[in-house]
Protein backbone atom coordinates (compact mmCIF):
# COMPACT_ATOMS: atom_id res chain seq x y z
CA UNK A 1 0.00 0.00 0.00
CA UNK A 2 1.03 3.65 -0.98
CA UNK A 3 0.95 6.37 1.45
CA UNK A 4 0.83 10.12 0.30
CA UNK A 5 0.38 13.11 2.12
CA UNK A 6 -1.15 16.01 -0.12
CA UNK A 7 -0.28 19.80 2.03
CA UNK A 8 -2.35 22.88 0.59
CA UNK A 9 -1.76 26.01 2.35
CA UNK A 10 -3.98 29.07 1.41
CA UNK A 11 -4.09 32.46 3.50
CA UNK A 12 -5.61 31.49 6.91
CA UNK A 13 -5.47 27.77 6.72
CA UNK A 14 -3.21 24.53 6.30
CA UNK A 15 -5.12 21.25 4.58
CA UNK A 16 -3.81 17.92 4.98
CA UNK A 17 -5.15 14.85 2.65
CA UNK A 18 -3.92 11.63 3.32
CA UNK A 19 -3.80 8.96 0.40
CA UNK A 20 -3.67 5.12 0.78
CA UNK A 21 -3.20 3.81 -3.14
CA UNK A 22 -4.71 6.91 -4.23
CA UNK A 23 -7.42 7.18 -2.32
CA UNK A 24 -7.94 10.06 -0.12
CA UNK A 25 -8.62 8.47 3.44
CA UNK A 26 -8.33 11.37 5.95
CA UNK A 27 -9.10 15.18 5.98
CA UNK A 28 -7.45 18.02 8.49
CA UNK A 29 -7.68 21.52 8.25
CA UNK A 30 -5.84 23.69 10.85
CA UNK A 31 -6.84 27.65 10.97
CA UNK A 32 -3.20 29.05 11.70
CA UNK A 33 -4.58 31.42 14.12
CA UNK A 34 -5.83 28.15 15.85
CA UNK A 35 -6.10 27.97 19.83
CA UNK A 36 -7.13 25.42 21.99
CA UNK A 37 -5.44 22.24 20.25
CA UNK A 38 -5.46 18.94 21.57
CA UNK A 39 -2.48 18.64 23.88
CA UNK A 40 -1.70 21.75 25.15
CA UNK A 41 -1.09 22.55 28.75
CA UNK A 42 -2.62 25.29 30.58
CA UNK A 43 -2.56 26.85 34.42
CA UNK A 44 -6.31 26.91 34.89
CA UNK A 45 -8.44 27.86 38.04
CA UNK A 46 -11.48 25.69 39.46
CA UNK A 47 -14.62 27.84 38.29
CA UNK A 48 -17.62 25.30 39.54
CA UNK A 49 -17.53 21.65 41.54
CA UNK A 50 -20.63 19.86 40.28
CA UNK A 51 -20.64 16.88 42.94
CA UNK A 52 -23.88 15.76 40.40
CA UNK A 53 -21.38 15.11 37.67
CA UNK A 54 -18.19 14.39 39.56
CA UNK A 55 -16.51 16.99 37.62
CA UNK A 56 -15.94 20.57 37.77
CA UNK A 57 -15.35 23.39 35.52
CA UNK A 58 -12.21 24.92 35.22
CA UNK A 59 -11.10 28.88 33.62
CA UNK A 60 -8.48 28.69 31.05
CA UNK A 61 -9.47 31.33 28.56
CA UNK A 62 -12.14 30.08 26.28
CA UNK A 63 -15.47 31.24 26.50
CA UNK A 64 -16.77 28.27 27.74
CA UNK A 65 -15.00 26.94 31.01
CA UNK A 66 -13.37 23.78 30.12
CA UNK A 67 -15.18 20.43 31.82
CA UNK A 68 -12.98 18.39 34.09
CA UNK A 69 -14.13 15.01 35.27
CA UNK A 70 -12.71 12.64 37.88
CA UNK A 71 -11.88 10.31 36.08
CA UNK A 72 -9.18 12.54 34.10
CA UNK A 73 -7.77 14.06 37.32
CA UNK A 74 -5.40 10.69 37.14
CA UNK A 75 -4.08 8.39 39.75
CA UNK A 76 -1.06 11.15 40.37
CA UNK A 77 -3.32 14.16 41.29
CA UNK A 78 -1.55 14.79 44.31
CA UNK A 79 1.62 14.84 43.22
CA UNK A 80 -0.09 17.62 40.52
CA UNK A 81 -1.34 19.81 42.49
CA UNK A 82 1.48 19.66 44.89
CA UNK A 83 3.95 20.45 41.91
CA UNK A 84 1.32 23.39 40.70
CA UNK A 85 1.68 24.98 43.83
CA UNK A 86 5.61 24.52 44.85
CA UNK A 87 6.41 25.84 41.20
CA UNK A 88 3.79 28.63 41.04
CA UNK A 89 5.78 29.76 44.74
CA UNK A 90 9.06 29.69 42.97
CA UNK A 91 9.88 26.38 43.87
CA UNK A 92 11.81 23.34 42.45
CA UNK A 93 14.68 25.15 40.38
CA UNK A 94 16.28 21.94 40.01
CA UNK A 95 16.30 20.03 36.35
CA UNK A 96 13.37 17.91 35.87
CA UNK A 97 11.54 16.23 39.22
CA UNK A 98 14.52 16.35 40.77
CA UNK A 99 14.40 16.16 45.21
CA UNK A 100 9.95 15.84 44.00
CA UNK A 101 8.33 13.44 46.22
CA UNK A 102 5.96 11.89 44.64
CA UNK A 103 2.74 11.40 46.87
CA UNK A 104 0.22 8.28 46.86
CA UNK A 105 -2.54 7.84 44.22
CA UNK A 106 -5.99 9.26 44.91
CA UNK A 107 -8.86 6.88 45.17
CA UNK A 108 -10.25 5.37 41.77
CA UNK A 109 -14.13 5.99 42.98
CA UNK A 110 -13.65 9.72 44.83
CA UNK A 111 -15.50 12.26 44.83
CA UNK A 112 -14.83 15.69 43.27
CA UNK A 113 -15.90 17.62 45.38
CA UNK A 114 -13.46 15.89 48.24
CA UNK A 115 -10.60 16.03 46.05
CA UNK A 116 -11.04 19.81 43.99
CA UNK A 117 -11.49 23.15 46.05
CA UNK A 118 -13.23 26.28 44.27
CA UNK A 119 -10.62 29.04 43.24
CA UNK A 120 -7.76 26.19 43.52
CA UNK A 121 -5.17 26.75 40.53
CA UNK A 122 -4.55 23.81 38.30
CA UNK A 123 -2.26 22.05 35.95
CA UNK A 124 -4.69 20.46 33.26
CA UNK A 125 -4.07 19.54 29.61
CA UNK A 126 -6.79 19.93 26.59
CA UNK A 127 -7.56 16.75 25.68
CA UNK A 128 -10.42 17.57 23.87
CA UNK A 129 -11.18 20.45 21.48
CA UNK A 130 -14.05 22.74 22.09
CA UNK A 131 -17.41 21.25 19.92
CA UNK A 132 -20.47 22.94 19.44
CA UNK A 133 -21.50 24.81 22.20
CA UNK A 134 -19.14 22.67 24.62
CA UNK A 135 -16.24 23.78 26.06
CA UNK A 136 -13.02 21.94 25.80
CA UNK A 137 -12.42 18.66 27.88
CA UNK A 138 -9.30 18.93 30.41
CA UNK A 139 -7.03 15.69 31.75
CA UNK A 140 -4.33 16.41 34.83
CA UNK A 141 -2.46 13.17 33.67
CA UNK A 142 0.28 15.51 32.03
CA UNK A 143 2.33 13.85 28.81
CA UNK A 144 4.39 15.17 26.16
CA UNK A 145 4.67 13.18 23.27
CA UNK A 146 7.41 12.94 20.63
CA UNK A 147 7.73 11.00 17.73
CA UNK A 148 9.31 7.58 19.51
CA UNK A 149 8.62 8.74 23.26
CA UNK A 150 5.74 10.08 25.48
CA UNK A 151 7.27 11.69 28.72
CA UNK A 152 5.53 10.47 31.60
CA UNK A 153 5.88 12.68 34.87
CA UNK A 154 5.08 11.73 38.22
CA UNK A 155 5.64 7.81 37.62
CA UNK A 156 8.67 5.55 36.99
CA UNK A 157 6.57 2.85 34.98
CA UNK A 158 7.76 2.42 31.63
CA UNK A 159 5.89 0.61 28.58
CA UNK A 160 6.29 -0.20 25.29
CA UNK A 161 3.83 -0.23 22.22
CA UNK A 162 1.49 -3.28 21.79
CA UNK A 163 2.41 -3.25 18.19
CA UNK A 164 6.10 -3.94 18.71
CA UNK A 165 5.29 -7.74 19.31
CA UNK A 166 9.22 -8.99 19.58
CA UNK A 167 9.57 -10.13 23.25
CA UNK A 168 13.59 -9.36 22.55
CA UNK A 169 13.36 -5.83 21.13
CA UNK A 170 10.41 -5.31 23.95
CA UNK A 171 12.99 -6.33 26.67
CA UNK A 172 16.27 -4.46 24.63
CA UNK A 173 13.75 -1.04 24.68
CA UNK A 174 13.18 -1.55 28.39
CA UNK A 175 16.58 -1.73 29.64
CA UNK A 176 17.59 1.12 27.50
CA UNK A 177 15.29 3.31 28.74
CA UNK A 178 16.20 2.61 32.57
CA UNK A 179 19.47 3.88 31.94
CA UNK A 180 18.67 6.83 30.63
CA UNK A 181 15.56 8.38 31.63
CA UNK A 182 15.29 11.32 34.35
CA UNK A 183 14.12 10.26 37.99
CA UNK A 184 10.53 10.55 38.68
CA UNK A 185 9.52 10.51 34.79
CA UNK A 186 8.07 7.50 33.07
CA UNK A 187 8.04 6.29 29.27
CA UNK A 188 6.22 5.51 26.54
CA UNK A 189 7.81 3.82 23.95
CA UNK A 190 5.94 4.10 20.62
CA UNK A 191 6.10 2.49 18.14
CA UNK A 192 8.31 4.58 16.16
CA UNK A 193 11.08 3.58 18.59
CA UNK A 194 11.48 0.22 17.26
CA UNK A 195 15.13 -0.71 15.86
CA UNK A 196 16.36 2.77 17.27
CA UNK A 197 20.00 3.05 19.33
CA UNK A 198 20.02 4.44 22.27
CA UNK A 199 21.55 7.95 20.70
CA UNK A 200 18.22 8.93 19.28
CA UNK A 201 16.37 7.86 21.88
CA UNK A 202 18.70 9.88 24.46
CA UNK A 203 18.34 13.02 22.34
CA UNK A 204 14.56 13.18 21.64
CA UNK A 205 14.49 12.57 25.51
CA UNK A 206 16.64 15.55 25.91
CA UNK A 207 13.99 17.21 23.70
CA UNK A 208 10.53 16.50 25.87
CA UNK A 209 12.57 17.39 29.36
CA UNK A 210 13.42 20.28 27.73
CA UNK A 211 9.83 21.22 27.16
CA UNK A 212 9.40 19.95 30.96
CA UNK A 213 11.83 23.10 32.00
CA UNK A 214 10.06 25.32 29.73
CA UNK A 215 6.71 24.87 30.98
CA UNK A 216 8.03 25.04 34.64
CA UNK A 217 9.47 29.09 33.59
CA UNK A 218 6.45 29.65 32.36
CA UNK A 219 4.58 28.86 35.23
CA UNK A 220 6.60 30.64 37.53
CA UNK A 221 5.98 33.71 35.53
CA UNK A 222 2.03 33.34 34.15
CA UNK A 223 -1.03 35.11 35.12
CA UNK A 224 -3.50 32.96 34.75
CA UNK A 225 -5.45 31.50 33.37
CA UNK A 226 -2.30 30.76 30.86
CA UNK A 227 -1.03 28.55 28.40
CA UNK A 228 2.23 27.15 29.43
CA UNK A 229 3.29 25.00 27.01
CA UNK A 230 1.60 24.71 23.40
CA UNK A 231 1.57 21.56 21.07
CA UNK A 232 3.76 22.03 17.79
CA UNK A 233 0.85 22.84 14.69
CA UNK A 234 -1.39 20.48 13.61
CA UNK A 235 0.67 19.59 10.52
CA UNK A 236 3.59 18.69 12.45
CA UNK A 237 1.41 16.97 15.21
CA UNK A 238 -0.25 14.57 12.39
CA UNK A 239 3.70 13.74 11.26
CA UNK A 240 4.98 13.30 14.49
CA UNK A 241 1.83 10.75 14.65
CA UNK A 242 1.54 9.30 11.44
CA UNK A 243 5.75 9.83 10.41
CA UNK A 244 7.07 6.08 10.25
CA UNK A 245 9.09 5.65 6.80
CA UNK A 246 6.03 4.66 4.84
CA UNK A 247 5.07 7.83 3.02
CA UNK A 248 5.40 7.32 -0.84
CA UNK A 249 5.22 11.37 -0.78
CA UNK A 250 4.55 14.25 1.08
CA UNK A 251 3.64 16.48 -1.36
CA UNK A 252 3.32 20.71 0.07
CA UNK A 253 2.74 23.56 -2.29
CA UNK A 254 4.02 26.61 0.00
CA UNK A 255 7.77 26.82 0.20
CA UNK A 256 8.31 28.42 3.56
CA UNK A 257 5.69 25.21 5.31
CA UNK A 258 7.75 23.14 2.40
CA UNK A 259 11.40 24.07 4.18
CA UNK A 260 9.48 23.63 7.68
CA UNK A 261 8.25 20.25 7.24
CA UNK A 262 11.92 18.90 5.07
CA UNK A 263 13.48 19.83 8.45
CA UNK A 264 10.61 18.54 10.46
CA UNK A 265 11.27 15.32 9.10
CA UNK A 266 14.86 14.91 8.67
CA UNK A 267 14.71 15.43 12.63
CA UNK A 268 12.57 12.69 13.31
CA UNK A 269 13.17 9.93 10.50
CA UNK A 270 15.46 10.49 7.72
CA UNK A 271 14.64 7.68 5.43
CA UNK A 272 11.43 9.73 4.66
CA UNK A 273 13.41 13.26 4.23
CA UNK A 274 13.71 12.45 0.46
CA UNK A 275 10.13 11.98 -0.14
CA UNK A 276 8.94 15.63 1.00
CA UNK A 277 7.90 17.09 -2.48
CA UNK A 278 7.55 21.22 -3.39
CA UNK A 279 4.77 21.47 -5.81
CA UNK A 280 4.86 24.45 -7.66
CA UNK A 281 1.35 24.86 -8.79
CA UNK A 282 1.97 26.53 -12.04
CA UNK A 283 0.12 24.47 -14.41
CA UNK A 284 -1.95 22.87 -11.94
CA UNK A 285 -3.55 23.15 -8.78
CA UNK A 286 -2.17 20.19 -5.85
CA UNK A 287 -5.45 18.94 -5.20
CA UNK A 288 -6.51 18.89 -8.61
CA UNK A 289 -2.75 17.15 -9.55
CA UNK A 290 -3.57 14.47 -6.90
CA UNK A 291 -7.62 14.05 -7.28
CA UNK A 292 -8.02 15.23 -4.07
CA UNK A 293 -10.73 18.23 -4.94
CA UNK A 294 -13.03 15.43 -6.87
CA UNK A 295 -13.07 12.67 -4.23
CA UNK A 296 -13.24 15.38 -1.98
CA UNK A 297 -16.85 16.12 -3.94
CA UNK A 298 -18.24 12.66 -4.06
CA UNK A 299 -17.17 11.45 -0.41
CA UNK A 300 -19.21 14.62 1.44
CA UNK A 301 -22.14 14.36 -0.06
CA UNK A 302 -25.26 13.02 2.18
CA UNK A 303 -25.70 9.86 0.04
CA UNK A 304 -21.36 8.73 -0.74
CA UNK A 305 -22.00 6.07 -3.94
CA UNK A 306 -19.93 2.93 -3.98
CA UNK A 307 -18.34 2.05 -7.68
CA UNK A 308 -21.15 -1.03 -7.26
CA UNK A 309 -23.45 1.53 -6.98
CA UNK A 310 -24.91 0.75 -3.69
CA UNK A 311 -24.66 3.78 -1.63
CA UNK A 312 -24.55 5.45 2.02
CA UNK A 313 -27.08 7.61 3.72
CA UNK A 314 -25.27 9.31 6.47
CA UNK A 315 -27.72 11.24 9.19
CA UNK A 316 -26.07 13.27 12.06
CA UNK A 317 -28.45 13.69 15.14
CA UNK A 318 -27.67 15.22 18.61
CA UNK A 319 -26.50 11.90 20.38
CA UNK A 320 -25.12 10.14 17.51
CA UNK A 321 -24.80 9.33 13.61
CA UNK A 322 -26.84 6.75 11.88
CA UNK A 323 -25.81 5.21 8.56
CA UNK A 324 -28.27 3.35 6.07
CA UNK A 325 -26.62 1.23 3.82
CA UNK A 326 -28.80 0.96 0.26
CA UNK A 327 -28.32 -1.86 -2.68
CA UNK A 328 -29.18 0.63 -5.25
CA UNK A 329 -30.31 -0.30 -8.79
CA UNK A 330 -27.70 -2.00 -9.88
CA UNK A 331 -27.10 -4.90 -8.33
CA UNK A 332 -27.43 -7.71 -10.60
CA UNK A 333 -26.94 -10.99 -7.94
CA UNK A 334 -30.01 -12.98 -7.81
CA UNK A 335 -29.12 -14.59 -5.07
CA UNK A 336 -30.51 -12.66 -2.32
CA UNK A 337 -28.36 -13.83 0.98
CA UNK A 338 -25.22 -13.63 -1.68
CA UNK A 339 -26.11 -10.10 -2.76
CA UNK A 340 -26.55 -8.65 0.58
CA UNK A 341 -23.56 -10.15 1.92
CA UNK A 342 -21.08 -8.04 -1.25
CA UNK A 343 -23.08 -5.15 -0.91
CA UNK A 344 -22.62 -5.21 2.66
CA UNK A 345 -19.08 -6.05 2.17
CA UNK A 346 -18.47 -3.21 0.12
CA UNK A 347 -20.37 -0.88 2.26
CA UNK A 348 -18.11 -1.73 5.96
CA UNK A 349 -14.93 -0.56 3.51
CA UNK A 350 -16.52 2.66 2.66
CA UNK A 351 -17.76 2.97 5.86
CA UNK A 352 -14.45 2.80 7.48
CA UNK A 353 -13.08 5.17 5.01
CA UNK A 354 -15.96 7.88 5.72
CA UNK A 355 -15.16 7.15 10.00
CA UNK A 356 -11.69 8.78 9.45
CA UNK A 357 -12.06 11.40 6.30
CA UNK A 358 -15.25 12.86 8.01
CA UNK A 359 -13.86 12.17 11.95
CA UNK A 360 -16.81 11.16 13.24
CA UNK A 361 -16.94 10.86 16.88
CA UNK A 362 -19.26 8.85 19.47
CA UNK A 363 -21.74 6.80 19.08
CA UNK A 364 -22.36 5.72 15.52
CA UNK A 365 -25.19 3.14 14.20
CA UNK A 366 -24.70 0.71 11.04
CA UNK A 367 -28.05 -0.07 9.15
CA UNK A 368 -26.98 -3.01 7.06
CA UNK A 369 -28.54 -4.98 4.99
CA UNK A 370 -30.41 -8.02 6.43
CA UNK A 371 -28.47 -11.27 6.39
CA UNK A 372 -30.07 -14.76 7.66
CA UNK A 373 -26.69 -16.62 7.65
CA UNK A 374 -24.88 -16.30 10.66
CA UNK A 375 -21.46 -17.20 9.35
CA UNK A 376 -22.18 -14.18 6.77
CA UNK A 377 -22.64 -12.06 9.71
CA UNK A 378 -19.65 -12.84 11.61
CA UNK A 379 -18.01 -12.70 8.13
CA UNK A 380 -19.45 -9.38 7.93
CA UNK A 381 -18.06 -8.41 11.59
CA UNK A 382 -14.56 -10.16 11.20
CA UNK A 383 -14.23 -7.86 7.93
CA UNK A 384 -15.36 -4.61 9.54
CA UNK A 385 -12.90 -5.23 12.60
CA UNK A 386 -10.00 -5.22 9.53
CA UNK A 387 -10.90 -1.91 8.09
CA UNK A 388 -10.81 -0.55 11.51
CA UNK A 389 -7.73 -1.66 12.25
CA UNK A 390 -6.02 1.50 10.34
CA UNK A 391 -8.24 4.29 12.29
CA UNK A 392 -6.00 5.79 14.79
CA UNK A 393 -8.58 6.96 16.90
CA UNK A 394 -9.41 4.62 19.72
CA UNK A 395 -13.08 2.59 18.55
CA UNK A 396 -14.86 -0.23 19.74
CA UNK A 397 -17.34 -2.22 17.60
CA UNK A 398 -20.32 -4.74 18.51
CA UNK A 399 -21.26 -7.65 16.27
CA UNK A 400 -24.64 -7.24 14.47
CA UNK A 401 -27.59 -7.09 16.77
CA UNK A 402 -30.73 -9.52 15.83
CA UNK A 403 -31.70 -6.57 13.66
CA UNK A 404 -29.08 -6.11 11.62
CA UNK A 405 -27.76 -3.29 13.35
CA UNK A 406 -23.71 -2.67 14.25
CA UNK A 407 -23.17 -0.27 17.13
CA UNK A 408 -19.44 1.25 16.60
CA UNK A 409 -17.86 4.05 19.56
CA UNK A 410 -15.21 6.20 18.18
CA UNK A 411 -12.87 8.25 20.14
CA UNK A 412 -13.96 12.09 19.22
CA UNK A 413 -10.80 14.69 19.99
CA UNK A 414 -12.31 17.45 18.10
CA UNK A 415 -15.36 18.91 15.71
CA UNK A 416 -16.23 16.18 12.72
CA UNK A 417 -14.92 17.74 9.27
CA UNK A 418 -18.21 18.89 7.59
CA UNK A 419 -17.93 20.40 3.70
CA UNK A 420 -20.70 21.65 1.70
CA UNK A 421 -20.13 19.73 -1.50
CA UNK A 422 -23.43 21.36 -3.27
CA UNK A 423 -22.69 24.25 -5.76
CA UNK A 424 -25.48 27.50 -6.61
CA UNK A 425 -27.35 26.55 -9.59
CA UNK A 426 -26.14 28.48 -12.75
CA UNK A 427 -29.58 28.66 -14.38
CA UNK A 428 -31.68 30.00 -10.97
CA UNK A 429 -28.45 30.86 -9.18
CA UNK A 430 -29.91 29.48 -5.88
CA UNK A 431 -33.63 31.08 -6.09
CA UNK A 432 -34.81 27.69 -7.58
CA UNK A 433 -36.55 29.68 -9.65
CA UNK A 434 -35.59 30.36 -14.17
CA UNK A 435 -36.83 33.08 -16.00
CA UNK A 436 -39.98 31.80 -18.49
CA UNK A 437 -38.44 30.56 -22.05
CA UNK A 438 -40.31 33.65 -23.87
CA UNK A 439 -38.79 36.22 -21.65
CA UNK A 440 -35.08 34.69 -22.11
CA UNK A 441 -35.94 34.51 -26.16
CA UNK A 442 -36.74 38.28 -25.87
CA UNK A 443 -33.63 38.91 -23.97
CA UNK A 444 -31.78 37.06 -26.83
CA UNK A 445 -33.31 39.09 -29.45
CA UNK A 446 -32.51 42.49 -27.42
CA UNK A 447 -28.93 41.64 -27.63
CA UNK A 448 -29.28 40.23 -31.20
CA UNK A 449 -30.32 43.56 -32.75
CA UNK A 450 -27.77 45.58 -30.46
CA UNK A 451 -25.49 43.03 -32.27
CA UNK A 452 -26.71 43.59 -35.74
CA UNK A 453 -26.34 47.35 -35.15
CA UNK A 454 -22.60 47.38 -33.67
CA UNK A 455 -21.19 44.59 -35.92
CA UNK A 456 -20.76 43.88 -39.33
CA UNK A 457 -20.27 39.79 -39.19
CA UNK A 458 -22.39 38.12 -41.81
CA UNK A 459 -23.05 34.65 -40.51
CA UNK A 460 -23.98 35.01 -36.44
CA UNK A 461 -24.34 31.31 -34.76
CA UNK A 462 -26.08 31.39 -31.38
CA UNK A 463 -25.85 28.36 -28.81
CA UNK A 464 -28.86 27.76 -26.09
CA UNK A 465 -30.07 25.36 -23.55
CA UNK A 466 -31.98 22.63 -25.73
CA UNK A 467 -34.93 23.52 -24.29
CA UNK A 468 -34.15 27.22 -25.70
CA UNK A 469 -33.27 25.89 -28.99
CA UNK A 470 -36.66 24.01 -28.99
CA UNK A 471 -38.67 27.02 -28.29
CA UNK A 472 -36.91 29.60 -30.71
CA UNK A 473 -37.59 26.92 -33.26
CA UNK A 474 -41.35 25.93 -32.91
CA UNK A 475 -43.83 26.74 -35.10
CA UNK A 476 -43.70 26.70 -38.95
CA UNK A 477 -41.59 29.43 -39.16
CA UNK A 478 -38.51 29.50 -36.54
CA UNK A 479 -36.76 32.56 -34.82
CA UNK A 480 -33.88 31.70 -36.80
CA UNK A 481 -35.90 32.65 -40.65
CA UNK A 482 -37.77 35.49 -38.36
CA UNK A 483 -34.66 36.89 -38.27
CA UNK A 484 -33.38 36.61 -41.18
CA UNK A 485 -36.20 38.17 -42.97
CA UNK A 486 -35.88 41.12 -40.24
CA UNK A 487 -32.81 41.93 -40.04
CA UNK A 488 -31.55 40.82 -43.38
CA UNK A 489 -28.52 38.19 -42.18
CA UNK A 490 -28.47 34.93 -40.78
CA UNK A 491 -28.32 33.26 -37.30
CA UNK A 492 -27.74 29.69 -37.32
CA UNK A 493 -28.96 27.93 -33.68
CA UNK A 494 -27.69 25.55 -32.13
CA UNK A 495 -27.93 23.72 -28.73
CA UNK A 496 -25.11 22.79 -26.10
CA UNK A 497 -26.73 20.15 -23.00
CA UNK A 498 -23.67 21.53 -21.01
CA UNK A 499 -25.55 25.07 -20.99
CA UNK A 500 -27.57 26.19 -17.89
CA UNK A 501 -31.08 26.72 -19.09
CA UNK A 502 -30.56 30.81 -19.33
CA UNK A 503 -27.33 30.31 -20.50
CA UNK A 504 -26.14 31.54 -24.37
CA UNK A 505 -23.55 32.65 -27.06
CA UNK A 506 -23.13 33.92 -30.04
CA UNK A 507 -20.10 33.27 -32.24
CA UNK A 508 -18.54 34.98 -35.35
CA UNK A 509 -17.73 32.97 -38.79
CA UNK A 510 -14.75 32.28 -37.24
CA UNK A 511 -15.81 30.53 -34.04
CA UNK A 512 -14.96 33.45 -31.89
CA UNK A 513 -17.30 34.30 -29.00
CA UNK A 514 -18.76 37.84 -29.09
CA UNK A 515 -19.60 39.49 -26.20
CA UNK A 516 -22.93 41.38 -25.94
C-alpha cells in the first residue's frame, strides 16, 4: 500500500489529505490562528464543583470553562497539584523532578468535590477540542509526546507499544530506557522507537525534558489562566503521529511550510526526508494534480455512492450518527443472501473510510442490509474489525444485533470535518426559480439587434439550452428565418446540453465568441 500526504496552504489555513493507493482516506484543516489544540497545557483555576457530575469546571481562557471530570484528574493528582503549587511559589529550580516526592494515588471511585477546592489553581491539559456549544475537555495526567517517546511525569513505569510484538526488542527497549531516563519521569515507547540506538532515543528525551523546564518558567511567571506550554501545529502533530518511513510522498505547495516540514522530518526519520515534495502549482492546482478536490466532492455528499453503486445515507443527530446502507439499482446478484452479503461487504470498507475522512466521533449506528446466515454475519463483523484496524482513533465495535444493526464508539478529539459539497445553480443561481423561455428569447433578441447594429459579421451562430433551442424553433416558421427576414442576415442555432437553461452565445464565422 502507498501512502501520500497532499499539504495545501492558502491564506488562513493549512489542509492535509492523506492517500492510501490513491485514495484520499483522511481530511485536516488547521486555521493558523488556531487555539485550543489537543495537547496543550494550561494553568487553569477551578470555576464550579458539580458533585452531580463528579466533575468541575475549570477557567483557562475560552469562552466556555473547560469540563474536568474525575476520572481525568489521574491516579497522580496529588503529586499535581502539589507540583502546581511549589512551582507557582518559585519552587523546584532543580532540572526535571529532581528532590519531587511523589505522593500516593488518589482513590479510583472519589468524589470531586473531596478532592477539587473552588478558586484552587490547576495544571490540566486539553484533551479535547471545544465542539459545538461545549467547552473543551481537560485531563491532569500531564504527557508530552514525541515522535518515539511520550514523557511520563510523576511515575517511573515504563511501557512499550502493543504493536512492537518482539519479546527481545520489547525487553532491549526496556533496559535502554532505565538507563537513561530522568528520575521521577516514566516512558512511553511508541512504536516509532522500534530498531532505534540508544543515541536517538537519548536526544529526543533531551527534547521533551526540555519542554518539561520550559513549561516550569512559564509557570513561575504566568497570570492565569495561561497557556504554558503549546503543542507544535497540527501539521507537524499529524507527522509526528503518522511519520514512520512509509510515506510514498509528502507532497506541500508553499515553500516556507515546504522548508518547515523537510526539516521537520529529517529530525525525526530520515529515510522519509527524500520523499517531501515542493509542488509548484503553475500548471496545476495540488489537489486537482492528486484528485483530491473530486473525491473530496463525491465522499461529502449526504448519500457517498460505492463504484457497485450501492450507496450510504449518512444522518447526524444530537446523540449520535446513523448510517443506512442501500443496494441501489444496480445490483445484478439474484441470489438474495449472496447479494446482501457483497453489498454489505463493500459498504463496511466505505464505511471505514468515511469514519476517518469525516472524523466522526461517538456513538455511531450501522443499518446493514439483512443477512439470515450467521457465518455471513460474523463474516461481515470479522471484515469490519480489519478496516478498523487502520483508524487511529481509539473505537470499539459490537457484532450485528438480531436486527441487523452494528453499534461502533469512536474516540472524538475534536469537531467532525463537515464540507458543503453542493454548488449554486447556474440557471436559478440558488432562487430555484428560471426566467420563463419567452422572456429569455426576448432577452436574446434584445442583444441580437444591439449586435446587428454594432457589428458587421455576416453569418452570427447562437448556442442555447436545448430547451431554448426548442422554443426559438417551434412553429412553422422558426426565430432563426424570423430573423433573417428582419434583419436581413443569418443566425444559425444551435444547442449545447452543457448550458444552464438561461445560459447563451453567439459566435462569429470564425468561431470566436462575441460578447454582448
Amino acid at each position: 500500500m502507498t501512502k501520500d500526504l497532499i499539504i495545501h496552504k492558502e491564506s488562513g489555513s493549512v489542509s492535509l489529505s492523506l492517500l492510501e493507493d490513491g485514495k484520499l482516506m483522511e481530511l485536516h484543516e488547521q486555521k493558523l490562528n488556531d487555539q485550543y489544540q489537543v495537547g496543550d497545557i494550561y494553568l487553569g483555576t477551578v470555576k464550579r464543583l458539580m458533585p452531580s457530575l463528579n466533575a468541575a469546571f475549570v477557567e483557562i481562557g475560552h469562552p466556555k470553562d473547560a469540563f474536568l471530570h474525575y476520572t481525568d484528574l489521574s491516579p497522580k493528582f496529588r503529586s499535581v497539584a502539589e507540583f502546581t503549587k511549589t512551582v507557582m511559589k518559585g519552587g523546584l529550580k532543580a532540572p526535571g523532578l529532581e528532590g519531587f516526592r511523589i505522593l500516593p494515588d488518589i482513590q479510583k471511585g472519589g468524589k470531586i468535590d473531596k478532592t477539587l477546592s473552588k478558586k484552587q489553581h490547576l495544571l490540566v491539559q486539553v484533551l479535547k477540542e471545544p465542539i459545538s456549544t461545549k467547552g473543551p475537555r481537560l485531563t491532569c495526567e500531564i504527557t508530552i509526546p514525541g515522535h518515539t517517546l511520550v514523557l511520563l511525569p510523576f511515575t517511573e513505569v515504563i511501557t512499550v507499544s502493543k504493536k512492537i510484538t518482539s519479546a527481545a526488542e520489547r525487553d532491549r527497549l526496556k533496559k535502554l530506557m532505565i538507563s537513561i531516563k530522568p528520575a521521577n519521569f516514566g516512558v512511553i515507547l511508541r512504536t516509532a522507537a522500534q530498531g532505534r540506538g540508544v543515541a536517538e532515543l537519548h536526544e529526543e528525551l533531551l527534547g521533551l525534558v526540555e519542554k518539561w523546564e520550559k513549561m516550569k518558567a512559564n509557570m513561575r511567571t504566568a497570570s492565569l489562566p495561561a497557556r504554558v506550554l503549546t503543542e507544535i501545529d497540527k501539521t507537524n502533530s499529524f507527522l509526528r503521529d503518522a511519520v514512520s518511513g512509509h510515506f510514498n510522498k509528502i507532497v506541500v505547495d508553499d515553500k516556507d511550510l515546504y522548508k518547515n516540514i523537510q526539516e521537520y522530518v529529517k529530525r525525526i526519520s530520515p529515510d522519509s526526508a527524500k520523499s517531501v515534495i515542493l509542488h509548484s502549482g503553475k500548471k496545476q492546482h495540488v489537489h486537482e494534480a492528486y484528485d483530491v478536490k473530486r473525491q473530496i466532492k463525491a465522499a461529502f455528499s449526504k448519500t457517498p455512492t460505492m463504484p457497485s453503486g450501492a450507496y450510504l445515507v449518512i444522518e447526524p443527530t444530537e446523540a449520535m450518527h446513523v448510517i443506512d446502507v442501500n443496494s441501489g439499482p444496480k445490483n445484478k446478484k439474484f441470489d438474495q443472501e449472496e447479494s446482501a452479503l457483497s453489498v454489505n461487504m463493500e459498504a463496511a470498507e466505505e464505511i471505514a473510510r468515511q469514519l476517518r475522512l469525516r472524523d466522526l466521533g461517538g456513538l455511531i449506528i450501522i443499518d446493514f442490509i439483512d443477512m439470515r446466515n450467521r457465518d455471513n454475519k460474523t463474516k461481515l463483523h470479522r471484515a469490519m474489525k480489519e478496516y478498523m484496524a487502520k483508524d487511529r482513533a481509539q473505537h470499539t465495535l459490537l457484532p450485528l444485533s438480531r436486527f441487523g444493526l452494528m453499534q461502533i464508539t469512536r474516540q472524538r478529539v475534536k469537531p467532525e470535518v463537515r464540507i458543503n459539497t453542493s454548488e449554486q445553480c447556474p440557471a436559478c443561481n440558488g432562487s430555484g426559480k428560471v426566467a420563463p423561455s419567452i422572456l429569455i428569447a426576448d432577452d436574446i433578441e434584445r442583444n441580437l439587434e444591439h449586435l446587428l447594429e454594432h457589428t458587421t459579421t455576416k453569418k452570427l451562430r447562437l448556442v442555447t439550452h436545448p430547451y431554448v433551442k426548442a422554443f426559438l424553433d417551434q412553429g412553422l416558421i422558426g426565430s432563426s428565418w424570423k430573423w433573417y427576414f428582419k434583419h436581413g442576415r443569418r443566425v444559425k442555432i444551435e444547442d449545447d446540453p452543457d448550458f444552464a437553461f438561461n445560459q447563451y452565445k453567439f459566435f462569429d464565422q470564425m468561431d470566436e465568441e462575441i460578447r454582448v
